[in-house]
Protein backbone atom coordinates (compact mmCIF):
# COMPACT_ATOMS: atom_id res chain seq x y z
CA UNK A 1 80.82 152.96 90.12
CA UNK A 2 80.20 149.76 92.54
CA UNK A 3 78.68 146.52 92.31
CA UNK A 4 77.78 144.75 95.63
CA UNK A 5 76.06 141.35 94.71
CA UNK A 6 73.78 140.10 97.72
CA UNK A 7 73.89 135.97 97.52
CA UNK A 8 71.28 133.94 98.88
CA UNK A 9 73.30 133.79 102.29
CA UNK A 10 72.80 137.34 103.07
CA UNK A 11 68.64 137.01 104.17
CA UNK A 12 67.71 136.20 107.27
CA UNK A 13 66.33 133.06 106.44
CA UNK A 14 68.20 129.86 106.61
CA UNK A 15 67.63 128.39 103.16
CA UNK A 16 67.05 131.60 100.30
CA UNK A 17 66.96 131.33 96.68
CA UNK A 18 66.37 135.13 96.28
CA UNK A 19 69.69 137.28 95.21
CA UNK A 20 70.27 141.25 95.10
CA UNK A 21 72.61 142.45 92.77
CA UNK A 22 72.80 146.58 93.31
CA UNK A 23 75.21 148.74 91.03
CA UNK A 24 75.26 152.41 92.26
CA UNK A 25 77.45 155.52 91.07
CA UNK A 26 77.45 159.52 91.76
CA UNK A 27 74.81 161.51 89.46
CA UNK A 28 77.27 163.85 88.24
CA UNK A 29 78.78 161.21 86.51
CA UNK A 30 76.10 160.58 83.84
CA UNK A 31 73.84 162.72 81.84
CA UNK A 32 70.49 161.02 82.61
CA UNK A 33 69.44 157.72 84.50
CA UNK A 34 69.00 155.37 81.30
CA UNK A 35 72.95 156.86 80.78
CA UNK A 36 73.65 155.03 83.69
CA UNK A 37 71.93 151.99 83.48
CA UNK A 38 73.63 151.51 80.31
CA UNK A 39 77.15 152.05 81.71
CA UNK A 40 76.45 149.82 85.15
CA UNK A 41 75.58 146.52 82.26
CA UNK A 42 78.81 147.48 80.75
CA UNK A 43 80.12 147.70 84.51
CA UNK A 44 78.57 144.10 85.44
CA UNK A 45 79.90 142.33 81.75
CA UNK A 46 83.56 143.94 82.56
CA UNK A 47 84.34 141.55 85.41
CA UNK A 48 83.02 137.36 85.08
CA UNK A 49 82.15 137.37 88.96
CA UNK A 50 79.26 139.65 87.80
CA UNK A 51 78.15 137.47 84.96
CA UNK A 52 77.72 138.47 80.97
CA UNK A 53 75.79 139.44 78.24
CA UNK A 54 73.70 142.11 80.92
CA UNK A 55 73.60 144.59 77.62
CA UNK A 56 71.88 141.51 75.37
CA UNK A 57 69.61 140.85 78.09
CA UNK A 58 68.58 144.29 78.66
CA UNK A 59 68.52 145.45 75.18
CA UNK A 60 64.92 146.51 74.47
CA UNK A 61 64.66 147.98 77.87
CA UNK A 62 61.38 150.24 78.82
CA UNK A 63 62.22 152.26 81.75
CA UNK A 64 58.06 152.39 82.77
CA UNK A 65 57.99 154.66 85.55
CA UNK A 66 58.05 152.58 88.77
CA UNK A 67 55.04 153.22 91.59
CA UNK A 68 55.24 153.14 95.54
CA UNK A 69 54.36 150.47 95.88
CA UNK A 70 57.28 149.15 93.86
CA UNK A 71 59.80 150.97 95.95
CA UNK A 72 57.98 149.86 99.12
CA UNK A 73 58.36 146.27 97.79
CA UNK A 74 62.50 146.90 96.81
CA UNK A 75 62.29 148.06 100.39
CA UNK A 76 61.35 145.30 102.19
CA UNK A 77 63.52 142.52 99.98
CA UNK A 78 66.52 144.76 101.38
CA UNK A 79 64.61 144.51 104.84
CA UNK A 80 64.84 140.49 104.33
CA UNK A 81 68.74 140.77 104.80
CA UNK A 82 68.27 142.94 107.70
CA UNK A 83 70.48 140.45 110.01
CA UNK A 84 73.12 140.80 107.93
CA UNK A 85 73.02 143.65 106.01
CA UNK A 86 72.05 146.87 106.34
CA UNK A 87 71.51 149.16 104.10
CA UNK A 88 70.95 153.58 103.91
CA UNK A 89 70.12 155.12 101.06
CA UNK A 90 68.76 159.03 100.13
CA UNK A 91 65.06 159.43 99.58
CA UNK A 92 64.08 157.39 96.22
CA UNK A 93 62.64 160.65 94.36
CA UNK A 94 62.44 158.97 90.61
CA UNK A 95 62.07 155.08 89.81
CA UNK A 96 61.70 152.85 86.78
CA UNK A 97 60.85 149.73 85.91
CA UNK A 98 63.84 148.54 83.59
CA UNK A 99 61.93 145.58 82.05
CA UNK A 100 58.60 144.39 83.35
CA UNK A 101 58.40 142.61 85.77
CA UNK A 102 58.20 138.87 86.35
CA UNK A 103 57.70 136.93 89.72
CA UNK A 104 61.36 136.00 89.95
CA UNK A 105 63.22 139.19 88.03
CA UNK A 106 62.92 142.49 89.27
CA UNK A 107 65.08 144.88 88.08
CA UNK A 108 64.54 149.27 88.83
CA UNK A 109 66.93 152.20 88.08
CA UNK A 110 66.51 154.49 90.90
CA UNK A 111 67.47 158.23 91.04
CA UNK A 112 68.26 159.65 94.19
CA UNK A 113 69.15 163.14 95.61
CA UNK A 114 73.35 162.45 94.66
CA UNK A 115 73.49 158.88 92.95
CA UNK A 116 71.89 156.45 90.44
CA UNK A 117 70.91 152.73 91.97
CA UNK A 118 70.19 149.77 89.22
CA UNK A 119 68.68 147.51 91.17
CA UNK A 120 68.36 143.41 90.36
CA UNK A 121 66.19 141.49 92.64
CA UNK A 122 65.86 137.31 91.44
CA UNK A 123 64.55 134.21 92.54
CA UNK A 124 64.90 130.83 91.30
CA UNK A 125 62.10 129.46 94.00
């Protein structure tokens, strides 16, 4: 498993409030997608540089299924860092919403052909 957390230096923009925080780990690994989203919040609360208390705050997840249009928009945040960061990934082909989502907290588990992607996407603008 691997954490990469994307500050608000990595966009393209000079001044960014936004921040991407991806966890990501090989399918095999876990017996369903909600399997790994539970072990990645372990993963993030095992190291301070990653924060705590990710199980507390994601507790009483939902796991909604997540549209295109959601993906399109996860898309195009990682687009905003496109200057400095690039970023390749297999074909999204399942997608949840974790919790609902808010203007400035985004968060999606994302299945892909080979690995799981929890995906964190805030703002404090």
């Amino acid at each position: 498993m691997i954490a990469i957390d994307f500050g608000n230096l990595c966009f393209n923009v000079d001044v960014s409030e936004q921040n991407i925080l991806i966890v990501v780990a090989p399918k095999n690994e876990f017996v369903s997608l909600d399997d790994f989203i539970t072990e990645a919040l372990k993963f993030l609360e095992s190291d301070e540089n990653f924060y705590d208390y990710w199980t507390e705050i994601y507790k009483n997840r939902i796991n909604l299924p997540a549209s295109a249009d959601d993906i399109a928009w996860m898309k195009s945040k990682l687009d905003e860092m496109n200057k400095n960061v690039n970023i390749l990934y297999d074909p999204v082909v399942k997608a949840v919403n974790v919790i609902p989502p808010k203007w400035n907290d985004i968060t999606l588990g994302l299945e892909t052909k080979s690995e799981y992607i929890l995906y964190l996407w805030g703002t404090s603008a």
